[in-house]
N, C-alpha and C. Protein backbone atom coordinates (compact mmCIF):
# COMPACT_ATOMS: atom_id res chain seq x y z
N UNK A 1 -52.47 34.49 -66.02
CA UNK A 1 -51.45 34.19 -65.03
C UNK A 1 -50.72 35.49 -64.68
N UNK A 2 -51.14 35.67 -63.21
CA UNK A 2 -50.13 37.11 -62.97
C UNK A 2 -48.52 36.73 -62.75
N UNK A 3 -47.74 38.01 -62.77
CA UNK A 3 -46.81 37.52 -62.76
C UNK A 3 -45.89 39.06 -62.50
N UNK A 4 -46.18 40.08 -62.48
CA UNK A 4 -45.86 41.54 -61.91
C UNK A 4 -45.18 41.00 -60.12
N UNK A 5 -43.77 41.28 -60.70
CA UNK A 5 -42.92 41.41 -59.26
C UNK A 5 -44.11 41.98 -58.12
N UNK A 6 -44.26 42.94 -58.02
CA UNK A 6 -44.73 43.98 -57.10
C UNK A 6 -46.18 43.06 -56.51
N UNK A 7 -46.94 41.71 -57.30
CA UNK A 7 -47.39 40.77 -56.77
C UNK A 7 -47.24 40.05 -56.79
N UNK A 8 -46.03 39.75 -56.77
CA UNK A 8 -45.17 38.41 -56.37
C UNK A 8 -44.44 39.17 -54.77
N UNK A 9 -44.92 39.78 -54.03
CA UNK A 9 -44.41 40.01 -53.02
C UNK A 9 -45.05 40.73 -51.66
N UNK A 10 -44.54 40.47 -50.45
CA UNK A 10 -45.47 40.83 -49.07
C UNK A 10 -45.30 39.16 -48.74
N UNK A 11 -46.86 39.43 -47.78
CA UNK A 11 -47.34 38.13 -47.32
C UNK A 11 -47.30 36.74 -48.05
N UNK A 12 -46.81 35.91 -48.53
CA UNK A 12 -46.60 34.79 -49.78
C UNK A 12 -46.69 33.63 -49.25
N UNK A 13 -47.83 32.71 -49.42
CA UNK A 13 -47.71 31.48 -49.39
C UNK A 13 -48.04 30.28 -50.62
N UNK A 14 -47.74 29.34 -50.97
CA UNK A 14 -48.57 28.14 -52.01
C UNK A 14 -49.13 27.50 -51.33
N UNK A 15 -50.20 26.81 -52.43
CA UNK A 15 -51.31 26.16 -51.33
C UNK A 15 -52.07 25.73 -52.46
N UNK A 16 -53.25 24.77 -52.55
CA UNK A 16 -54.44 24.97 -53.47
C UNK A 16 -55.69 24.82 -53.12
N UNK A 17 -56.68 25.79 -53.77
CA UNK A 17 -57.63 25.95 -53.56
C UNK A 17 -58.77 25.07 -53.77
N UNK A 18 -59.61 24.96 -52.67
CA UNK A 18 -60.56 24.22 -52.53
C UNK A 18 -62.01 24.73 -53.44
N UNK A 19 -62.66 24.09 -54.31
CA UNK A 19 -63.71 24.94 -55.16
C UNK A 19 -64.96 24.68 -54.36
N UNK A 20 -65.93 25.89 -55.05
CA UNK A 20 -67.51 26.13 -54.26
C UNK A 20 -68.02 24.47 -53.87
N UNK A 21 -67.97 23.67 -55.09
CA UNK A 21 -69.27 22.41 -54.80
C UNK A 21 -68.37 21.55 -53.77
N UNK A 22 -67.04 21.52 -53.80
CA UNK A 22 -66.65 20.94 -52.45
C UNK A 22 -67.11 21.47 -50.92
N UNK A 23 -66.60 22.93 -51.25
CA UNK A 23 -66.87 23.86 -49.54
C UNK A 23 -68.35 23.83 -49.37
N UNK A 24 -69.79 23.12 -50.47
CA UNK A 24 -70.85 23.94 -50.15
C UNK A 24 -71.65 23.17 -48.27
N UNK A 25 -71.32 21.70 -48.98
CA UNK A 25 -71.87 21.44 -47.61
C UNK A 25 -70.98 21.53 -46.17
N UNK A 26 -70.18 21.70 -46.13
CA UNK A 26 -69.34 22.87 -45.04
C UNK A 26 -69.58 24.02 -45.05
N UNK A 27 -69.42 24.63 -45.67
CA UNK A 27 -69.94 26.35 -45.58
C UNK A 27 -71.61 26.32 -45.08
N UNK A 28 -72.38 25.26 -45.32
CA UNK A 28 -73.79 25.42 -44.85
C UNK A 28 -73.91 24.99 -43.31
N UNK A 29 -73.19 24.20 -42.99
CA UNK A 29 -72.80 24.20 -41.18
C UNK A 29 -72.48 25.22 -40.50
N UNK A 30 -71.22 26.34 -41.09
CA UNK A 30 -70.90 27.22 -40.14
C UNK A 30 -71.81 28.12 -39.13
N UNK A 31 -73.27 28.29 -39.68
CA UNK A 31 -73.70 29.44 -38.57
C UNK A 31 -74.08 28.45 -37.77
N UNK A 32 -74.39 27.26 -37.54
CA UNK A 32 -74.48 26.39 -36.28
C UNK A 32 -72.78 26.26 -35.54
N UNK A 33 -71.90 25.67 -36.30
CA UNK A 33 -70.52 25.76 -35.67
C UNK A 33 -70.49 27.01 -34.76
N UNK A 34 -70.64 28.15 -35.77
CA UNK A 34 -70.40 29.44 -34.90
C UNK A 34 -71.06 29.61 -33.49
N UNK A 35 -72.32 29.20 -33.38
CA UNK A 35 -73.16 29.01 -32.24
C UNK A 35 -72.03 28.33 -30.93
N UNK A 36 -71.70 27.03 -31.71
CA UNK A 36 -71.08 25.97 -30.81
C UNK A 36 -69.88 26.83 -29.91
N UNK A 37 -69.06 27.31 -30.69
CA UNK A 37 -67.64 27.89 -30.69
C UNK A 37 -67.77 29.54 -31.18
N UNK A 38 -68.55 30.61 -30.46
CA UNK A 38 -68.85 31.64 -30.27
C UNK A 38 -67.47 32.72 -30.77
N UNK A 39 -66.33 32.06 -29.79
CA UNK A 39 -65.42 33.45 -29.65
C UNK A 39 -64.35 32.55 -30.61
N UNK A 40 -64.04 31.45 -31.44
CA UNK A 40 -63.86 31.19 -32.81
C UNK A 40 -63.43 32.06 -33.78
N UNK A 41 -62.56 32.46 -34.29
CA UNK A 41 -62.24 33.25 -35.78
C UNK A 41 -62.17 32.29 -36.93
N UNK A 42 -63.47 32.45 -37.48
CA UNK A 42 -63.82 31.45 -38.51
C UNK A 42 -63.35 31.89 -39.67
N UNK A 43 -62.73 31.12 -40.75
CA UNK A 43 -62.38 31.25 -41.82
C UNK A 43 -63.64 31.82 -42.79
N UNK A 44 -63.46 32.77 -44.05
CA UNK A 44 -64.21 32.80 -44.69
C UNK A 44 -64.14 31.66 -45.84
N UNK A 45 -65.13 30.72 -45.92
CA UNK A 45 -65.22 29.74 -47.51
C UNK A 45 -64.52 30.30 -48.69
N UNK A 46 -64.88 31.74 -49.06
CA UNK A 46 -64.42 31.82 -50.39
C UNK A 46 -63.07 31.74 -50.58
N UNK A 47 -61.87 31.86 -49.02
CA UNK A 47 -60.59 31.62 -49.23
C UNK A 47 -60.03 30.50 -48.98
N UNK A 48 -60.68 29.29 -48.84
CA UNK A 48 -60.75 28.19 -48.22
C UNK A 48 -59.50 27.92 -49.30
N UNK A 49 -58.13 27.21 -49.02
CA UNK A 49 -57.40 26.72 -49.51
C UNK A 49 -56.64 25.73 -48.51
N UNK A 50 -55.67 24.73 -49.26
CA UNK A 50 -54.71 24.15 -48.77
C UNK A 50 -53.84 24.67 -48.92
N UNK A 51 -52.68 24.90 -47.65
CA UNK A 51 -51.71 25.60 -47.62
C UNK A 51 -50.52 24.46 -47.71
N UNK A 52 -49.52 24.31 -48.38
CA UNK A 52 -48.19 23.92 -48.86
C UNK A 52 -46.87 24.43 -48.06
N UNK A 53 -46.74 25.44 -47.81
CA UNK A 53 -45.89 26.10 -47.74
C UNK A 53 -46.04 27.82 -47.40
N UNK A 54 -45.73 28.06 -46.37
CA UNK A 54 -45.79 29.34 -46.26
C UNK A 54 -44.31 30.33 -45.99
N UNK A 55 -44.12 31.63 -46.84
CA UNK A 55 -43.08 32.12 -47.02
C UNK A 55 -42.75 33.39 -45.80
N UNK A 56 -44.44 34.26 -45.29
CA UNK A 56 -43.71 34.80 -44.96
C UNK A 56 -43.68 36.39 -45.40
N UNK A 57 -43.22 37.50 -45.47
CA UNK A 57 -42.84 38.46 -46.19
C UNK A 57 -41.72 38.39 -47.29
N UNK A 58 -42.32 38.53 -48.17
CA UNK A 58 -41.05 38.15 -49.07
C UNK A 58 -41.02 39.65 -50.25
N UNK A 59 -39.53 40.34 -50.29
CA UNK A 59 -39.58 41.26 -51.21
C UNK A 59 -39.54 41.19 -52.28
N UNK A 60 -39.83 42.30 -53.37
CA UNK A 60 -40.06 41.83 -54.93
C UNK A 60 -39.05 41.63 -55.90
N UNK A 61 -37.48 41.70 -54.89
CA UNK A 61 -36.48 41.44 -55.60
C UNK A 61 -36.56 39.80 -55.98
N UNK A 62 -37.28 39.54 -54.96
CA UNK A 62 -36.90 37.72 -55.01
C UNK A 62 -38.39 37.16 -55.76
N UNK A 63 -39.05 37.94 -56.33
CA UNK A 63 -40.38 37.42 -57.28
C UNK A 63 -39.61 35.88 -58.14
N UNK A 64 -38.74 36.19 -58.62
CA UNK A 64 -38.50 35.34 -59.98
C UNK A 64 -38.06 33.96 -58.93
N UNK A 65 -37.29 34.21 -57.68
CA UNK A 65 -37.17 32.89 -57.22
C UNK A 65 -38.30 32.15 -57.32
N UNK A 66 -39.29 32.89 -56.22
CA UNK A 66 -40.87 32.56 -56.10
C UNK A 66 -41.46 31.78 -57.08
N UNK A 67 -41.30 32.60 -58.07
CA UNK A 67 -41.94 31.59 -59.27
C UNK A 67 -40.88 30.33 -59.88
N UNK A 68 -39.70 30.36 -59.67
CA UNK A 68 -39.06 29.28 -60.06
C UNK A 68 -39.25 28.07 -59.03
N UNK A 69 -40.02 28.31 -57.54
CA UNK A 69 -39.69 27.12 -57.00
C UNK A 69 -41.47 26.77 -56.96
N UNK A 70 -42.47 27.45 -57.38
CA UNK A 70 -43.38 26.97 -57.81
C UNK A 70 -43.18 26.11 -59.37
N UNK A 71 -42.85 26.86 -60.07
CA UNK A 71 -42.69 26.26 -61.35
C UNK A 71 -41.81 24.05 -60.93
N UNK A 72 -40.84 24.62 -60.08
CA UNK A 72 -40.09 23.29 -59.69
C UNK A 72 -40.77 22.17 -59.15
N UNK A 73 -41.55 22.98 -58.21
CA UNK A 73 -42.23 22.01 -57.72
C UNK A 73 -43.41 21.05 -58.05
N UNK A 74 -43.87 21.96 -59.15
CA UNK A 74 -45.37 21.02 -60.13
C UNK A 74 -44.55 20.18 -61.28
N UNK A 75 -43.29 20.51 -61.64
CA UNK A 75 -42.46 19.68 -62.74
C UNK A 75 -42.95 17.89 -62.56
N UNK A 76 -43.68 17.83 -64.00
CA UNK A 76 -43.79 16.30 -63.57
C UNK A 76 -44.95 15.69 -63.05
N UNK A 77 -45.99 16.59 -62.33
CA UNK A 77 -46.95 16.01 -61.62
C UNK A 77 -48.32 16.85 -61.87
N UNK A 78 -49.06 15.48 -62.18
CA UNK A 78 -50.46 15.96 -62.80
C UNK A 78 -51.67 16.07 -62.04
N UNK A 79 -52.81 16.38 -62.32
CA UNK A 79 -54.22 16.40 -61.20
C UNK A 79 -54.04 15.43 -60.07
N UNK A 80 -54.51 16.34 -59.09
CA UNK A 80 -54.35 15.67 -57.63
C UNK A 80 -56.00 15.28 -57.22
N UNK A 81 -56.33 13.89 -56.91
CA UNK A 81 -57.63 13.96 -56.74
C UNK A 81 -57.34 13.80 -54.95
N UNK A 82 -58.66 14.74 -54.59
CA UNK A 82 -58.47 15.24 -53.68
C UNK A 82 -60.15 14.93 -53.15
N UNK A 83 -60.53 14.32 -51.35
CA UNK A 83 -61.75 14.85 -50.98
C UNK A 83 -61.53 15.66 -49.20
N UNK A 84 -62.59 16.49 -48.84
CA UNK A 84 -62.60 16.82 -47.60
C UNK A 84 -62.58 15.57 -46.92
N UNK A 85 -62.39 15.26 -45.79
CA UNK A 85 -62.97 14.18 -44.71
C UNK A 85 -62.25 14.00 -43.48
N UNK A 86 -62.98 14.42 -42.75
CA UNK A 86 -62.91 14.27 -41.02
C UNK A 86 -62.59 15.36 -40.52
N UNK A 87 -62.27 15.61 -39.24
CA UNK A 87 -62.00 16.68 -38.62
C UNK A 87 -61.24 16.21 -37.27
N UNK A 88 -60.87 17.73 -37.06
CA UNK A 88 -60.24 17.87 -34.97
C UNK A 88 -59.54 18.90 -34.68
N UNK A 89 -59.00 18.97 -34.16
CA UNK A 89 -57.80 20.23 -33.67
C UNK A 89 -56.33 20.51 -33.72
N UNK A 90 -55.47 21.41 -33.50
CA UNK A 90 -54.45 21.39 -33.33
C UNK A 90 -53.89 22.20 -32.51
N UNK A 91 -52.82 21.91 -31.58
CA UNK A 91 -52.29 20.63 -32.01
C UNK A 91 -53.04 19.59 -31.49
N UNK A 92 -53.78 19.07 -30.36
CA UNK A 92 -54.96 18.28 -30.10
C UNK A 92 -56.13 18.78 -29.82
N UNK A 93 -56.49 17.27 -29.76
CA UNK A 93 -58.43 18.05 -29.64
C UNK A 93 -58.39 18.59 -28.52
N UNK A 94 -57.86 18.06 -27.08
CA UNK A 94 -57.64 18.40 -25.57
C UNK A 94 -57.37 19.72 -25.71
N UNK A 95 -56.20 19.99 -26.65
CA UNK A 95 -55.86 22.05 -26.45
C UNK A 95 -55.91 22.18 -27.94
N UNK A 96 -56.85 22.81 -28.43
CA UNK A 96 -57.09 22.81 -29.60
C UNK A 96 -57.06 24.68 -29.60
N UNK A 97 -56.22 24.91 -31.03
CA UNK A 97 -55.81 26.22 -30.99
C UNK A 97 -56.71 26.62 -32.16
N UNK A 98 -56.79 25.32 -33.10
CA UNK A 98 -57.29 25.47 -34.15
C UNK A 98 -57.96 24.46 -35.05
N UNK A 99 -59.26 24.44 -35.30
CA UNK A 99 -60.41 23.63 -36.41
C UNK A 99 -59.87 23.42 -37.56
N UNK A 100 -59.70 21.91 -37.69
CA UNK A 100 -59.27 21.43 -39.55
C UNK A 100 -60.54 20.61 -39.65
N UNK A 101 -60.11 20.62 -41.17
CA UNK A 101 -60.98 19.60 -41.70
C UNK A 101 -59.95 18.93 -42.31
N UNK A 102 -59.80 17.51 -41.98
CA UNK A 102 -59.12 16.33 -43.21
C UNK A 102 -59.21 16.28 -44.56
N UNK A 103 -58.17 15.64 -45.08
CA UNK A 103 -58.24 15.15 -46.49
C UNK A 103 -58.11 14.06 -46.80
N UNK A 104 -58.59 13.06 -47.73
CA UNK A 104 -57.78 12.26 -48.25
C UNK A 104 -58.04 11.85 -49.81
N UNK A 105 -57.66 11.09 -50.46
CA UNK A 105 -57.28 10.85 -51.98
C UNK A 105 -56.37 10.50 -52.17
N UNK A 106 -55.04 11.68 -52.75
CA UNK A 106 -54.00 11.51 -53.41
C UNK A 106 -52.93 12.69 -52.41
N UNK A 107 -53.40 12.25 -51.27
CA UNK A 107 -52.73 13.44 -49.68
C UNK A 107 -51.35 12.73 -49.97
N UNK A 108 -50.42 12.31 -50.99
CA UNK A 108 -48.96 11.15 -50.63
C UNK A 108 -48.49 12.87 -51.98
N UNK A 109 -49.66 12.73 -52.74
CA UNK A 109 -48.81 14.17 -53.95
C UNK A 109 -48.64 15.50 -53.07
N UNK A 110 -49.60 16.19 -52.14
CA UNK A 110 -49.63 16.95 -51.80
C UNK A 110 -48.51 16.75 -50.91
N UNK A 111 -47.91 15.97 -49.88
CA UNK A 111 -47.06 16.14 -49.27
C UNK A 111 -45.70 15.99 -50.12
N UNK A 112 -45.63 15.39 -51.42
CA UNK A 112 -44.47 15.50 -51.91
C UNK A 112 -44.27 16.94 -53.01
N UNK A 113 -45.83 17.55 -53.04
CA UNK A 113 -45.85 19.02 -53.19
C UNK A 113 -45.13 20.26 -52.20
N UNK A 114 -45.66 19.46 -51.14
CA UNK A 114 -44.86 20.30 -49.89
C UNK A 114 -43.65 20.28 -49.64
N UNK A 115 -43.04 18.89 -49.89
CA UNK A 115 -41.95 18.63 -49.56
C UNK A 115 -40.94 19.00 -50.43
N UNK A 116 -41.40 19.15 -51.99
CA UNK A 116 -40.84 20.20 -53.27
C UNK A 116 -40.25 21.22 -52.60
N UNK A 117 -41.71 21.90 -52.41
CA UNK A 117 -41.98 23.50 -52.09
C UNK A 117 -40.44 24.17 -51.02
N UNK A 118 -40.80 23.15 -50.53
CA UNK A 118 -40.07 23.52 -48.83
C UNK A 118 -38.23 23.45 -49.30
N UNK A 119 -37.61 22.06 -50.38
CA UNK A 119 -36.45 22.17 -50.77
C UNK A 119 -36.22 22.93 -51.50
N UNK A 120 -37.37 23.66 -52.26
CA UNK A 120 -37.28 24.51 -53.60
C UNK A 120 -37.01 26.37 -53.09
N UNK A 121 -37.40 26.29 -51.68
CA UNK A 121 -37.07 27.72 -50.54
C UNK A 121 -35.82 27.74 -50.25
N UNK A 122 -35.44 26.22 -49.67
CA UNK A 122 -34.68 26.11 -48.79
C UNK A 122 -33.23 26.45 -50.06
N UNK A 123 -33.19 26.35 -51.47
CA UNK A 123 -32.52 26.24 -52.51
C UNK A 123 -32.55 27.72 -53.09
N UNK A 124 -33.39 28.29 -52.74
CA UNK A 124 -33.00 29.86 -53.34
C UNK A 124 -33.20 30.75 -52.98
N UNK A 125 -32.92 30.04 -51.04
CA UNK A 125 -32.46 31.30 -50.22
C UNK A 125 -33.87 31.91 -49.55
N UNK A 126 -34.98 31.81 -49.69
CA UNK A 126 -36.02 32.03 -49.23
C UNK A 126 -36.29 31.25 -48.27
N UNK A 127 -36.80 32.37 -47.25
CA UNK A 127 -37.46 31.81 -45.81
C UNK A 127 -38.94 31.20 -46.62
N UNK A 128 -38.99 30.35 -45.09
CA UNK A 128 -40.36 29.34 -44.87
C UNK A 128 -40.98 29.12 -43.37
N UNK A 129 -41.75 28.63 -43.24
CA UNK A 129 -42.05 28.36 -42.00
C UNK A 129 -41.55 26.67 -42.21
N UNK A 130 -40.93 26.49 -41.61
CA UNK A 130 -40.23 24.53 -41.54
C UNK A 130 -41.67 24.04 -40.41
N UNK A 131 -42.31 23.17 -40.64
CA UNK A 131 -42.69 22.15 -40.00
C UNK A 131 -43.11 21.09 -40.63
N UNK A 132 -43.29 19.94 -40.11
CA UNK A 132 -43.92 18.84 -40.86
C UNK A 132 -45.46 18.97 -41.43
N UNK A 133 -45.55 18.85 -42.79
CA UNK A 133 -46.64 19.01 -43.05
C UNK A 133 -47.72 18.00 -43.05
N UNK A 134 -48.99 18.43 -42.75
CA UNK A 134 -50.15 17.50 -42.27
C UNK A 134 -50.75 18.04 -43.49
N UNK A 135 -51.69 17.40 -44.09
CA UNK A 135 -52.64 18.33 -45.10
C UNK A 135 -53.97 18.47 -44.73
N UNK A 136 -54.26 19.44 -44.37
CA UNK A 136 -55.64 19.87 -43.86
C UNK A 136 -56.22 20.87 -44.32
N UNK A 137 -57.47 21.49 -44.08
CA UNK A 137 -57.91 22.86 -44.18
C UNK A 137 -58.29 23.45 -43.10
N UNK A 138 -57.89 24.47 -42.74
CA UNK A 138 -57.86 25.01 -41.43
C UNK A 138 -59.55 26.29 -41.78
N UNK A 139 -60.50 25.61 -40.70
CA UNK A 139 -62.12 26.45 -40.35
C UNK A 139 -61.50 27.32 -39.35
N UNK A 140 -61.19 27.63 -38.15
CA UNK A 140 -60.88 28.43 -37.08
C UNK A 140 -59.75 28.50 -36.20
N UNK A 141 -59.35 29.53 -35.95
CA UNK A 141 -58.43 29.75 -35.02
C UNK A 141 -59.27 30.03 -33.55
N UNK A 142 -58.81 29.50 -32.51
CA UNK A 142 -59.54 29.82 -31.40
C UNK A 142 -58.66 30.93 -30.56
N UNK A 143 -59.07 31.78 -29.26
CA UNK A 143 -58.37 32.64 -28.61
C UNK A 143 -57.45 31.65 -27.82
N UNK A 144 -57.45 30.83 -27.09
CA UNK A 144 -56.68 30.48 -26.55
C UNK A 144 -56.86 28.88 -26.30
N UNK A 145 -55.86 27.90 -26.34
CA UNK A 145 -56.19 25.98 -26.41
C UNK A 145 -57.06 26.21 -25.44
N UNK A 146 -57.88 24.98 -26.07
CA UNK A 146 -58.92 24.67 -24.94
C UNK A 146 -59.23 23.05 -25.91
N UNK A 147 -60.15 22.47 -24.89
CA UNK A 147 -60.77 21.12 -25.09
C UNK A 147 -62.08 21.63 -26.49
N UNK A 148 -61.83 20.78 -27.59
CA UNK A 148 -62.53 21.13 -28.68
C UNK A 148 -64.04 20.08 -28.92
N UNK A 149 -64.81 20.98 -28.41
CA UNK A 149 -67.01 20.26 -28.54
C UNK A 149 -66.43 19.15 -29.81
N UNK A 150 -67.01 18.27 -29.00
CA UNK A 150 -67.35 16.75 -29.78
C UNK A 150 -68.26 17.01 -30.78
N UNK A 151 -69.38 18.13 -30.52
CA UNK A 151 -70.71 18.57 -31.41
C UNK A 151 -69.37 19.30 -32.76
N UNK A 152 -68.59 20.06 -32.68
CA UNK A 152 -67.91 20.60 -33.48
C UNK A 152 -67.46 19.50 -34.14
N UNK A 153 -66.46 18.48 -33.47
CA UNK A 153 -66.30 17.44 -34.98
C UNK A 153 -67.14 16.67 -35.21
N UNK A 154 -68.13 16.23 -34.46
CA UNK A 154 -68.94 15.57 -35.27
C UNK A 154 -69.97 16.73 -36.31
N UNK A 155 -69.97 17.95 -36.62
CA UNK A 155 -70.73 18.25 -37.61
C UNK A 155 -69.75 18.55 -38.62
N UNK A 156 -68.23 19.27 -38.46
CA UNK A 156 -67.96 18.89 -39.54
C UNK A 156 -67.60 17.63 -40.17
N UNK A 157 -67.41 16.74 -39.20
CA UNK A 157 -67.29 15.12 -40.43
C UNK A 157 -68.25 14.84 -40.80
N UNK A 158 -69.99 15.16 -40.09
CA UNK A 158 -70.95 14.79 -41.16
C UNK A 158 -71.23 15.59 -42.61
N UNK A 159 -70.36 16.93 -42.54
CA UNK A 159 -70.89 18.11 -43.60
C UNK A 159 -69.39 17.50 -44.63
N UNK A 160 -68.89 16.99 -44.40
CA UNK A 160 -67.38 16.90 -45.28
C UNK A 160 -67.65 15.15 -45.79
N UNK A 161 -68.59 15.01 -45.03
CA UNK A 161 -68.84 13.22 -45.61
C UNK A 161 -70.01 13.41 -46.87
N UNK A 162 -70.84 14.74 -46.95
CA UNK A 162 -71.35 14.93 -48.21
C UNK A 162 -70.61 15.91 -49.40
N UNK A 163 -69.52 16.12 -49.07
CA UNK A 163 -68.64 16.72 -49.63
C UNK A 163 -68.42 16.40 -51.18
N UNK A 164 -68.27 16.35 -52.23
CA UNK A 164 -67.72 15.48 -53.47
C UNK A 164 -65.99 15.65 -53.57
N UNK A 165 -65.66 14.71 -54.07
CA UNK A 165 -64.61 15.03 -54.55
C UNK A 165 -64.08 15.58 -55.45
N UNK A 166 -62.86 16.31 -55.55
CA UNK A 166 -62.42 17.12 -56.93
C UNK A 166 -60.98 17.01 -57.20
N UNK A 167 -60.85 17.24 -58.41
CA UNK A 167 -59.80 17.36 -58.49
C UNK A 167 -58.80 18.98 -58.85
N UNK A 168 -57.89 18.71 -57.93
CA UNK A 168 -57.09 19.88 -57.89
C UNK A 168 -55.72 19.94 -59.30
N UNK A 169 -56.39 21.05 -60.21
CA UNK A 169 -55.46 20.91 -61.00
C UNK A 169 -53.89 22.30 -61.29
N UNK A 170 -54.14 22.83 -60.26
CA UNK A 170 -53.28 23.66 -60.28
C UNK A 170 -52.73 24.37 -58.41
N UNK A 171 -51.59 24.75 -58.78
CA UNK A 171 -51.00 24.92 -57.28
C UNK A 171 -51.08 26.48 -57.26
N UNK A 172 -51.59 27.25 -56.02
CA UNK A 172 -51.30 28.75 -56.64
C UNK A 172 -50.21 29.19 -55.83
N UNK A 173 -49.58 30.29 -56.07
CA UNK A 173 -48.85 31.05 -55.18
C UNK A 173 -50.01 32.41 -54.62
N UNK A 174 -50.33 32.40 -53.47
CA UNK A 174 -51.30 33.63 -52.77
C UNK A 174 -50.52 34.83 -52.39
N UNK A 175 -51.12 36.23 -51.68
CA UNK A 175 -50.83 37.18 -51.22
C UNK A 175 -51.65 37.10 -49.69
N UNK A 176 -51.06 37.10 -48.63
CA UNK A 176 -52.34 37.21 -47.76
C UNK A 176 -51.53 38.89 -47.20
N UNK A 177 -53.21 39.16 -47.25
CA UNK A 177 -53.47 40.92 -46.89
C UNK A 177 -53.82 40.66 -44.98
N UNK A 178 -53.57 41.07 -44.03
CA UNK A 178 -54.28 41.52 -42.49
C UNK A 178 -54.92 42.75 -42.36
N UNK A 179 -55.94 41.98 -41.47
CA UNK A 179 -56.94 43.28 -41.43
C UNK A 179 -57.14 42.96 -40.14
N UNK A 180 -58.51 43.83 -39.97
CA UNK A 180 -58.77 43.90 -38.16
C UNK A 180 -60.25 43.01 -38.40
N UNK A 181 -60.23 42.60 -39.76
CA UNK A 181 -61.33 41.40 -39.94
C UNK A 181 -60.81 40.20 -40.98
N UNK A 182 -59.98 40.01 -40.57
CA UNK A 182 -59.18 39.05 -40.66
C UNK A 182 -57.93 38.70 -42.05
N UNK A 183 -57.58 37.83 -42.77
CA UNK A 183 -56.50 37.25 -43.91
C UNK A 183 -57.80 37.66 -45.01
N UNK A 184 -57.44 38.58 -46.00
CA UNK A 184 -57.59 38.57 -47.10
C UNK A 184 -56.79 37.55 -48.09
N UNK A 185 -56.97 36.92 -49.15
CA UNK A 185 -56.17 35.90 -49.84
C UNK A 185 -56.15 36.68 -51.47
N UNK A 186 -55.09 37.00 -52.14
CA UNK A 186 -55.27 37.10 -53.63
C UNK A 186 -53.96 35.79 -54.01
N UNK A 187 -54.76 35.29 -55.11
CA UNK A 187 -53.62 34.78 -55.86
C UNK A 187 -53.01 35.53 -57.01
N UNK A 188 -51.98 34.90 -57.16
CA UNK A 188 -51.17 36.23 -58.18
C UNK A 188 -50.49 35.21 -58.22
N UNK A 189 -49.93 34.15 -58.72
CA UNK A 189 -49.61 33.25 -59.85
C UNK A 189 -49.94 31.94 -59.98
N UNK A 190 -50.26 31.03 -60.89
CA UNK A 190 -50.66 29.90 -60.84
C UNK A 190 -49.65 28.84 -61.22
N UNK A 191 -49.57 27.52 -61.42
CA UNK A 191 -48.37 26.98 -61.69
C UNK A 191 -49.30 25.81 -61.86
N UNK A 192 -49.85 25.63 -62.85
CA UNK A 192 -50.89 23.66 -63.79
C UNK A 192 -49.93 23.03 -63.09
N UNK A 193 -51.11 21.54 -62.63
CA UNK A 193 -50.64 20.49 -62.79
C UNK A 193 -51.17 19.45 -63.87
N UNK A 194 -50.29 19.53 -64.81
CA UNK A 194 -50.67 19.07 -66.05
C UNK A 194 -49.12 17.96 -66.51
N UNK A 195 -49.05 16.22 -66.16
CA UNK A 195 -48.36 16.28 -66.29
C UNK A 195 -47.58 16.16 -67.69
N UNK A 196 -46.44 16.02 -68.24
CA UNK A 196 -45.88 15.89 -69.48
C UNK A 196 -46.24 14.62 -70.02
N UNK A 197 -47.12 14.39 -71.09
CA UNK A 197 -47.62 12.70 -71.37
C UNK A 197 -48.15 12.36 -71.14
């Protein structure tokens, strides 16, 4: 478990990560997707996560908050079973800015993960991005809304309908790095969901 101020800070969001045998039959669609949706900025699989909460730039004076409102927010709450399923756009399919893939399972913890997360910022003074949270995994950002290929969701809901389910047992706090090839992701602290009993 990292825990060095100096990466506890920059780009900072929580979120949890999606593992290989979930992403495999999605990740085996993309070079057809890519075909579909050409000028697309496709996510890479290996950073494939659910995002919770995003902070933002945050300096390394405020590390220890960081980790106290992760720590707050898993208090109490144990494995989240979790599967991919369905797809579309946002904010609609009509002007779609951006490719999700759905969830569902135990999507009632994750939003009361979020909804932690978000009072646990809002409590020690740390910025957030405020919106209502949906729980999804975000495949692409597009250049500009447009009407989103029916061929696009219908292959990822058939690649996310062989998906397995898993369970998510820990929340991370990430670093995202920018490049001119896109969000690098490190995590640099973890926070179990393991609950007490």
């Amino acid at each position: 478990m990292l825990s060095d101020p100096d990466l506890l800070s920059g780009r900072l969001f929580f979120g949890v990560p999606v593992p290989g045998t979930s992403r495999e039959p999605l990740e085996a669609v993309l070079p057809e997707l890519g075909q579909v949706l050409p000028a697309a900025r496709w996510t890479s699989p290996s950073g494939w996560h659910l995002t919770l909460a995003f902070l933002g730039h945050v300096r390394p004076e405020f590390s220890a908050e960081v980790v106290n409102v992760g720590e707050g927010a898993v208090a109490g709450l144990g494995p989240v079973r979790l599967r991919l399923d369905g797809a579309g756009g946002f904010p609609s399919q009509r002007r779609a800015r951006v490719v999700w893939a759905g969830l569902s399972g135990d999507v009632e913890v994750l939003v009361a993960l979020a909804t932690r997360l978000a009072a646990g910022c809002k409590e020690a003074g740390l910025r957030f991005e405020e919106r209502e949270y949906q729980p999804h995994l975000t495949l692409a950002r597009l250049p500009s809304p447009g009407p989103l290929p029916e061929q696009v969701v219908e292959l990822v809901t058939e690649a996310v309908a062989a998906s397995p389910p898993w369970e998510a047992r820990e929340l991370c706090c990430y670093r995202s790095t920018l490049s001119n090839r896109g969000a690098r992701y490190q995590v640099v602290r973890t926070f179990p969901l393991t609950r007490a009993g």
